[in-house]
N, C-alpha and C. Protein backbone atom coordinates (compact mmCIF):
# COMPACT_ATOMS: atom_id res chain seq x y z
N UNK A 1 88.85 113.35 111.44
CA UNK A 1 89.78 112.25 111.28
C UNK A 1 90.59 112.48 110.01
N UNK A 2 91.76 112.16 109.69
CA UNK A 2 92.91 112.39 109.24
C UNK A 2 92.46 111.28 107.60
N UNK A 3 92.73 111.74 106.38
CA UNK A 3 92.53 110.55 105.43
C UNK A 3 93.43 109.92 105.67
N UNK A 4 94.02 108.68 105.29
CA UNK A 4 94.73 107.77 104.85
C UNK A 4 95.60 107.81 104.07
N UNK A 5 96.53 107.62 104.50
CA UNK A 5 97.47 108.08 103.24
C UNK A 5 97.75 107.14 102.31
N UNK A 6 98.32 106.96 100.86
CA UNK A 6 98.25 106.18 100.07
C UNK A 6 98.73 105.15 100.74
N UNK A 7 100.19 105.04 101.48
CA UNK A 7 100.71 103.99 101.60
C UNK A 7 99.76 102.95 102.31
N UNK A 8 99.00 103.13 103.10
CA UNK A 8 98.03 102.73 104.34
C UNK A 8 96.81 102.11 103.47
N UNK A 9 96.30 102.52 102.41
CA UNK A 9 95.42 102.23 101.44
C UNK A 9 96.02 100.98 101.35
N UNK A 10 97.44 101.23 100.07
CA UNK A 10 97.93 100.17 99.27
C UNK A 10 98.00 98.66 100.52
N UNK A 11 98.62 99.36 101.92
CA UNK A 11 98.65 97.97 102.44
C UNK A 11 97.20 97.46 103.08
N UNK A 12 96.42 98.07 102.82
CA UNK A 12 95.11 97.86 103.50
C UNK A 12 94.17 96.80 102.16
N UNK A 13 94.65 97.45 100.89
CA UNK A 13 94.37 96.03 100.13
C UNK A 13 94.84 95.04 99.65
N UNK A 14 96.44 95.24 99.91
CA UNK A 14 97.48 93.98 100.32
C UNK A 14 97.15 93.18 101.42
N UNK A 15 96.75 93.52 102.03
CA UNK A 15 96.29 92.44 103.61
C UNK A 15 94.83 91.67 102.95
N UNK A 16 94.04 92.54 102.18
CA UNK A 16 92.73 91.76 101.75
C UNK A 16 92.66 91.02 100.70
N UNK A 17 93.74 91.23 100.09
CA UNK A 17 94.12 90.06 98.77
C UNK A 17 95.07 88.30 99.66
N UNK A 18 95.95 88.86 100.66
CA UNK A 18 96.42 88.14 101.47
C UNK A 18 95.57 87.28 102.40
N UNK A 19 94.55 87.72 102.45
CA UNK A 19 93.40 87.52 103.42
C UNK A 19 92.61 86.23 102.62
N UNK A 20 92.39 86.32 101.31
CA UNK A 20 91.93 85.83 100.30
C UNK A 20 92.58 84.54 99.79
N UNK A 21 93.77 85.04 99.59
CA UNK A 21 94.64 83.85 99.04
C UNK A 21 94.94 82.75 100.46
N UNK A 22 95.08 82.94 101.80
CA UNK A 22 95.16 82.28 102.66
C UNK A 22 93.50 81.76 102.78
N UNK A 23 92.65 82.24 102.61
CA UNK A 23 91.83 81.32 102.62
C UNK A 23 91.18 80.39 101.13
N UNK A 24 92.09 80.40 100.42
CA UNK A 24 91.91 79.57 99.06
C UNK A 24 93.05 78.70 99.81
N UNK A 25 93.98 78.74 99.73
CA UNK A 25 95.14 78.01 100.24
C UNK A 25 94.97 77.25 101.63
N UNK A 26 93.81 77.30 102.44
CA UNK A 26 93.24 76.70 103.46
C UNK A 26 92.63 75.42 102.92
N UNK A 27 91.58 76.28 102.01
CA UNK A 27 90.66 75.19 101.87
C UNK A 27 91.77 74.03 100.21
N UNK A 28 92.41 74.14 100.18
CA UNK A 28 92.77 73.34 99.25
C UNK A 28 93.61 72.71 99.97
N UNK A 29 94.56 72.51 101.31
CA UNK A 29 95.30 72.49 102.00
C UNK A 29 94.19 70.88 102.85
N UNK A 30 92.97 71.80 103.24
CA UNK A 30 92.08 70.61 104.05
C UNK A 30 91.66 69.83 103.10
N UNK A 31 91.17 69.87 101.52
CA UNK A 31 90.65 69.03 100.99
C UNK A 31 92.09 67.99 99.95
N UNK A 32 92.77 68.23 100.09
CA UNK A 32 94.02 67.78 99.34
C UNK A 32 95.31 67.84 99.86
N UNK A 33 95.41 67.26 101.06
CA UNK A 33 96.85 67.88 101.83
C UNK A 33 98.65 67.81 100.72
N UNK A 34 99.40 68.41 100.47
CA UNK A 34 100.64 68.93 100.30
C UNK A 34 101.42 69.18 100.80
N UNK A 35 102.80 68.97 101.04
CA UNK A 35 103.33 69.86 101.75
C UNK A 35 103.57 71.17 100.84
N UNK A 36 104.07 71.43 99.49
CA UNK A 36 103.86 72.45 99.21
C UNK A 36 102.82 73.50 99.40
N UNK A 37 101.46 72.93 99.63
CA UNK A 37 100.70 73.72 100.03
C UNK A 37 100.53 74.28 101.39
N UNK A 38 101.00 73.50 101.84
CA UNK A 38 101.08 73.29 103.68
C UNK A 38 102.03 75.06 103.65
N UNK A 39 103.18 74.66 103.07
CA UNK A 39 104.19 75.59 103.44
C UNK A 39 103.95 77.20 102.49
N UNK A 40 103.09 77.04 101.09
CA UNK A 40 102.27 77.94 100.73
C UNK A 40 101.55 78.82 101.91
N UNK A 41 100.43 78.13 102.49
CA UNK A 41 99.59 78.57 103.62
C UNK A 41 100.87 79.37 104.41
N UNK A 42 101.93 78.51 105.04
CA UNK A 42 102.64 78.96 105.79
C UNK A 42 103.24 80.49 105.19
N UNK A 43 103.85 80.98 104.12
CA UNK A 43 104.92 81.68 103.77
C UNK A 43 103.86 82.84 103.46
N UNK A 44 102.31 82.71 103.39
CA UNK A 44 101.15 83.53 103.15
C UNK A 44 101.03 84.01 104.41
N UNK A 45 100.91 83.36 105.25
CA UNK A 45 100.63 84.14 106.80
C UNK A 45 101.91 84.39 107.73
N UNK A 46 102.88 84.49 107.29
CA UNK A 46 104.42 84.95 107.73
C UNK A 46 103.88 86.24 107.02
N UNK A 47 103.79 86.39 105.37
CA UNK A 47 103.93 87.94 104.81
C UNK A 47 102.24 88.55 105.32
N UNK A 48 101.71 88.32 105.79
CA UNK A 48 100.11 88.96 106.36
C UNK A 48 101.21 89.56 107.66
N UNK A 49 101.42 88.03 108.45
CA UNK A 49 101.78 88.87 109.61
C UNK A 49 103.20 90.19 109.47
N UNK A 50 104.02 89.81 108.56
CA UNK A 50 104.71 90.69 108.51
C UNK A 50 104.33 91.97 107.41
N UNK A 51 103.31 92.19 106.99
CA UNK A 51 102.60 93.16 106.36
C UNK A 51 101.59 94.37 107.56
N UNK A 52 101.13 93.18 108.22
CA UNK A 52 100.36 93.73 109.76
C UNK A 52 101.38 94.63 110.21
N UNK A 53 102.85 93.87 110.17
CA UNK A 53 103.74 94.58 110.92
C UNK A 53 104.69 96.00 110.73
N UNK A 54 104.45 95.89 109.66
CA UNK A 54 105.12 97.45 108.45
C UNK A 54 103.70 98.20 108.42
N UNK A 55 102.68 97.48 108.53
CA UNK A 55 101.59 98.67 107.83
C UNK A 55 101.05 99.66 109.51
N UNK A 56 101.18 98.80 110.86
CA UNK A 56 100.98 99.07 111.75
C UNK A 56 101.89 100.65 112.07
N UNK A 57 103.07 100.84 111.37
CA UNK A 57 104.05 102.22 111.66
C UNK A 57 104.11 102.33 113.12
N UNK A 58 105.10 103.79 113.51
CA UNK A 58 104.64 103.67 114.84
C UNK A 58 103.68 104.70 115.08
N UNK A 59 104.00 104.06 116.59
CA UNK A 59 102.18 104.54 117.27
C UNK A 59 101.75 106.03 116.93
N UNK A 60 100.84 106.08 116.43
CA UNK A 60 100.65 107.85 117.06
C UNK A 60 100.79 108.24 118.82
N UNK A 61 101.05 109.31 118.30
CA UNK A 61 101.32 110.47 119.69
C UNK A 61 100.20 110.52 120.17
N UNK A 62 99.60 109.67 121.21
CA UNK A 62 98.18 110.12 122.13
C UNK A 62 98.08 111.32 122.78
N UNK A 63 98.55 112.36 122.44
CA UNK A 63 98.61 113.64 123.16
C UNK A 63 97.27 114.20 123.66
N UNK A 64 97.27 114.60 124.55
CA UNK A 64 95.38 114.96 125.06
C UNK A 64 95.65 116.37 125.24
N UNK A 65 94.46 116.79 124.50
CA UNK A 65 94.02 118.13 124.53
C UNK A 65 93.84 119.22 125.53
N UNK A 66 94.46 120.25 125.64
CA UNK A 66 94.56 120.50 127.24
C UNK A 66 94.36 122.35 127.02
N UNK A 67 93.38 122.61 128.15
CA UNK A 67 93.48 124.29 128.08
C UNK A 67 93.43 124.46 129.32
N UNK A 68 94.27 125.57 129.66
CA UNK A 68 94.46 125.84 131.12
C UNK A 68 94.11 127.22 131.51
N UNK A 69 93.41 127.85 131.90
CA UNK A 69 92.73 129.46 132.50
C UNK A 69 93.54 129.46 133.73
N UNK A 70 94.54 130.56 134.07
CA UNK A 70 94.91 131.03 135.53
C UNK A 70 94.56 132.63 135.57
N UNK A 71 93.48 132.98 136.09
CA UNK A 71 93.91 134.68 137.11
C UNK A 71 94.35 134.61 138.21
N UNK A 72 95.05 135.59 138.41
CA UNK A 72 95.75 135.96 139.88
C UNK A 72 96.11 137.08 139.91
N UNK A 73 95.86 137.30 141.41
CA UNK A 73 96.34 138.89 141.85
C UNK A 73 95.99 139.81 141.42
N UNK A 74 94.75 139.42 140.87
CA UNK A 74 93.68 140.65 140.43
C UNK A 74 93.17 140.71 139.16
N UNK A 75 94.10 139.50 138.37
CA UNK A 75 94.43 139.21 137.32
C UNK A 75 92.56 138.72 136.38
N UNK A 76 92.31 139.08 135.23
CA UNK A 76 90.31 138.55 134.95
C UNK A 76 91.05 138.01 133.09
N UNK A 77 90.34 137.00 133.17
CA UNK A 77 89.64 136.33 131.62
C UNK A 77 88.39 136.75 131.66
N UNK A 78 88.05 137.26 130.59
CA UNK A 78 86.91 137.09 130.31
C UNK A 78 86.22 137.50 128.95
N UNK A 79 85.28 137.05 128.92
CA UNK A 79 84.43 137.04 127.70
C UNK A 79 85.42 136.54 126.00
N UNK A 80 85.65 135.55 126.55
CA UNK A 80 86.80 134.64 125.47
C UNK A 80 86.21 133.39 125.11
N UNK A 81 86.28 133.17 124.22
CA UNK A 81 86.26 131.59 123.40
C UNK A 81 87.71 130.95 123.03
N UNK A 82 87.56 129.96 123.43
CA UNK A 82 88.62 128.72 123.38
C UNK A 82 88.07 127.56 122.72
N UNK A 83 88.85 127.06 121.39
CA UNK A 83 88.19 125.60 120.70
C UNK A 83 89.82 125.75 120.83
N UNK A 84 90.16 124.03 121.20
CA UNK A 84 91.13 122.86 121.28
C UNK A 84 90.77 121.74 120.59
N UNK A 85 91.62 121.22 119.39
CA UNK A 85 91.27 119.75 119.21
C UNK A 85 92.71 119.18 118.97
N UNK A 86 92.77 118.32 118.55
CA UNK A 86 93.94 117.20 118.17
C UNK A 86 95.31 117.21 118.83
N UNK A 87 95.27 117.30 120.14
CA UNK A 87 96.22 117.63 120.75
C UNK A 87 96.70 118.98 121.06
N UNK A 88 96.08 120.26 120.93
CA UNK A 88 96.68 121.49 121.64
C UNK A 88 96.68 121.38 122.56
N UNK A 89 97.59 122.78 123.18
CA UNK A 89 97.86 122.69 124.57
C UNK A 89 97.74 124.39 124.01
N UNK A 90 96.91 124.95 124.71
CA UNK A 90 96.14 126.16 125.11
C UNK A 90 96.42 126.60 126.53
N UNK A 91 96.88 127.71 126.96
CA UNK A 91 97.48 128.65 128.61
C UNK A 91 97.18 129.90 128.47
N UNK A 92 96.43 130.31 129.15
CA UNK A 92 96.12 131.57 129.21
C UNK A 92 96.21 132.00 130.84
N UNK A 93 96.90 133.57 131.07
CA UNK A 93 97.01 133.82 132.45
C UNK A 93 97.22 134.64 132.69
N UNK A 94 96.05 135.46 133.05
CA UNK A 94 96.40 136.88 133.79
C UNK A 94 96.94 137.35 134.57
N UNK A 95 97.59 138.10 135.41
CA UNK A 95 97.91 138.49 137.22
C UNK A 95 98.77 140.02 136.75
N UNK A 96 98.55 140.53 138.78
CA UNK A 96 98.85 141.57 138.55
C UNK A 96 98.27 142.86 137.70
N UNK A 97 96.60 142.51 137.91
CA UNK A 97 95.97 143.41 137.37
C UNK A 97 95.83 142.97 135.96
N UNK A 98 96.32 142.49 135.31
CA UNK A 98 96.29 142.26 133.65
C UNK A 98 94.75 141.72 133.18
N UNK A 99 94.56 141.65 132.02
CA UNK A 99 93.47 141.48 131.86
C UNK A 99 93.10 140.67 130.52
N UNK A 100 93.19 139.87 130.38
CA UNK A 100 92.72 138.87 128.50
C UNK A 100 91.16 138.92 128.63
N UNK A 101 90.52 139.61 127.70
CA UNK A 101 89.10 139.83 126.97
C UNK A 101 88.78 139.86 125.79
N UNK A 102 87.38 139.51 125.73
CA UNK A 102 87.06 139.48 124.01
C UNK A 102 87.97 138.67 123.16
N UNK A 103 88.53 138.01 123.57
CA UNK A 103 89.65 137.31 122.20
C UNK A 103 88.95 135.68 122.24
N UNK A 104 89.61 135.36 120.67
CA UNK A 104 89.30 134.25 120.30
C UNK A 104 90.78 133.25 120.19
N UNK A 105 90.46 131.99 120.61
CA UNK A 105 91.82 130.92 119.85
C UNK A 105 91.22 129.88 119.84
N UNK A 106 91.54 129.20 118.28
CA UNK A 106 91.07 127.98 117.51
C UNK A 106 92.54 127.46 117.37
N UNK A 107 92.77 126.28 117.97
CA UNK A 107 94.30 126.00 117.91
C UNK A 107 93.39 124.06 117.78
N UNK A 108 94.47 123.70 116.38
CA UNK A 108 94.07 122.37 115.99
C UNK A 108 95.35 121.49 116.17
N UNK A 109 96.08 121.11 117.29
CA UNK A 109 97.58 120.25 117.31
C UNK A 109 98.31 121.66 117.36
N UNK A 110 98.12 122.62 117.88
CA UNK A 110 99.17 123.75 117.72
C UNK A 110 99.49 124.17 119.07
N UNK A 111 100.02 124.82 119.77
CA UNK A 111 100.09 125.36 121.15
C UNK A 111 100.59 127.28 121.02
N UNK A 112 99.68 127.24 121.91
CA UNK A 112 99.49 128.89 122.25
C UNK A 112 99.35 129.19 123.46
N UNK A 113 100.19 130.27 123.89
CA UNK A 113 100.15 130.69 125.67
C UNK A 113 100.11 132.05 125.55
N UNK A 114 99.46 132.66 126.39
CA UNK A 114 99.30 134.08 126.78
C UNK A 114 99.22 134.13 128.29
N UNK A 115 100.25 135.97 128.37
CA UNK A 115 100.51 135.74 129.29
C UNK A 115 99.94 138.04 129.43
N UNK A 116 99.12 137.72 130.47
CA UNK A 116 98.81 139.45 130.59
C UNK A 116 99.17 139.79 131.92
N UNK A 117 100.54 140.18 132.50
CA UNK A 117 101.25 140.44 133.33
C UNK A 117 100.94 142.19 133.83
N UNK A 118 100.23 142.71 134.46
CA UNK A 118 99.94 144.14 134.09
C UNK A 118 99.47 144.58 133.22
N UNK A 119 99.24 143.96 132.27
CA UNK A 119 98.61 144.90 131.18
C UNK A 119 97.41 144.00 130.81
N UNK A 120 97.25 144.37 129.18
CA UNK A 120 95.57 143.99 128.47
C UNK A 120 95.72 143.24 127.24
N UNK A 121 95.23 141.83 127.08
CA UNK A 121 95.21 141.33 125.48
C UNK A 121 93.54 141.35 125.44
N UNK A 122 93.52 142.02 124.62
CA UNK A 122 92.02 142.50 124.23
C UNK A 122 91.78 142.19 122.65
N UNK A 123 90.22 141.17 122.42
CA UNK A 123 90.07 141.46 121.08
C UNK A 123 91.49 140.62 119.97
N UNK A 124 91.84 139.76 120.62
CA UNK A 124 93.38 138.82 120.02
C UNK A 124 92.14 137.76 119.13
N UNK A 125 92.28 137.32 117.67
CA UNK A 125 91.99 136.27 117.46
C UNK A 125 93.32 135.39 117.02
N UNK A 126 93.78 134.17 117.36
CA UNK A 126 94.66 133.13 117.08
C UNK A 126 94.00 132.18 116.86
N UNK A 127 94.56 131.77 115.81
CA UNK A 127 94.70 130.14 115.05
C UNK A 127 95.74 129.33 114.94
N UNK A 128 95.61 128.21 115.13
CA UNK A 128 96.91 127.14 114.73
C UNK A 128 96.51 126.05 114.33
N UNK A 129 96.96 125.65 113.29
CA UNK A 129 96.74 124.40 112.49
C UNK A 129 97.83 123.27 112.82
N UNK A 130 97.81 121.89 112.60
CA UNK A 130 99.04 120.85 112.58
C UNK A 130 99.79 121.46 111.28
């Protein structure tokens, strides 16, 4: 999992100080009604909700992790290791006799395709990082 970046911190203890002061401003609100306080409470949970709403950013990219093996036409994988995480997209595909062996790919959010058309990827290690 990814740290946090400062900004996400700072509003993560802006919402808990906000969190705080709306509930001081509750209870002084039920035991002593105001309208200044009334509208206190109010202008506290307008900036929560509009703090929720800046700190929320947009969405991450749900991208799903994907590796795809094709031989054909005579085409062999074999004896390979494949690790995928955080969204790669991993293709590997032999045909026409070709042949991908012995190789390694560690791809983290990166994308990598191989393609052994007649011939041999033998012994390949690849990496990809975000």
């Amino acid at each position: 999992m990814d740290a946090p970046s400062k900004r996400h911190k700072v509003i993560g203890v802006l919402s808990v100080l906000l969190a705080a002061a709306i509930g001081l401003i509750t209870n002084m609100v039920t035991s002593s009604f105001t309208w200044i306080l009334a509208l206190s409470l109010a202008g506290l949970v307008a900036v929560a909700a509009a703090l929720t709403w800046v700190g929320r950013g947009r969405a991450a990219d749900p991208r799903e992790t994907t590796v795809t093996q094709k031989a054909q036409s005579g085409g062999s994988i074999r004896s390979g290791r494949i690790t995928a995480s955080s969204g790669a997209e991993v293709s590997e595909k032999a045909e026409n006799d070709g042949e991908i062996s012995r190789s390694k790919v560690r791809a983290e959010g990166g994308r990598v395709a191989r393609h052994a058309d007649g011939g041999s990827i033998e012994d390949q290690n690849i990496e990809t990082s975000p």
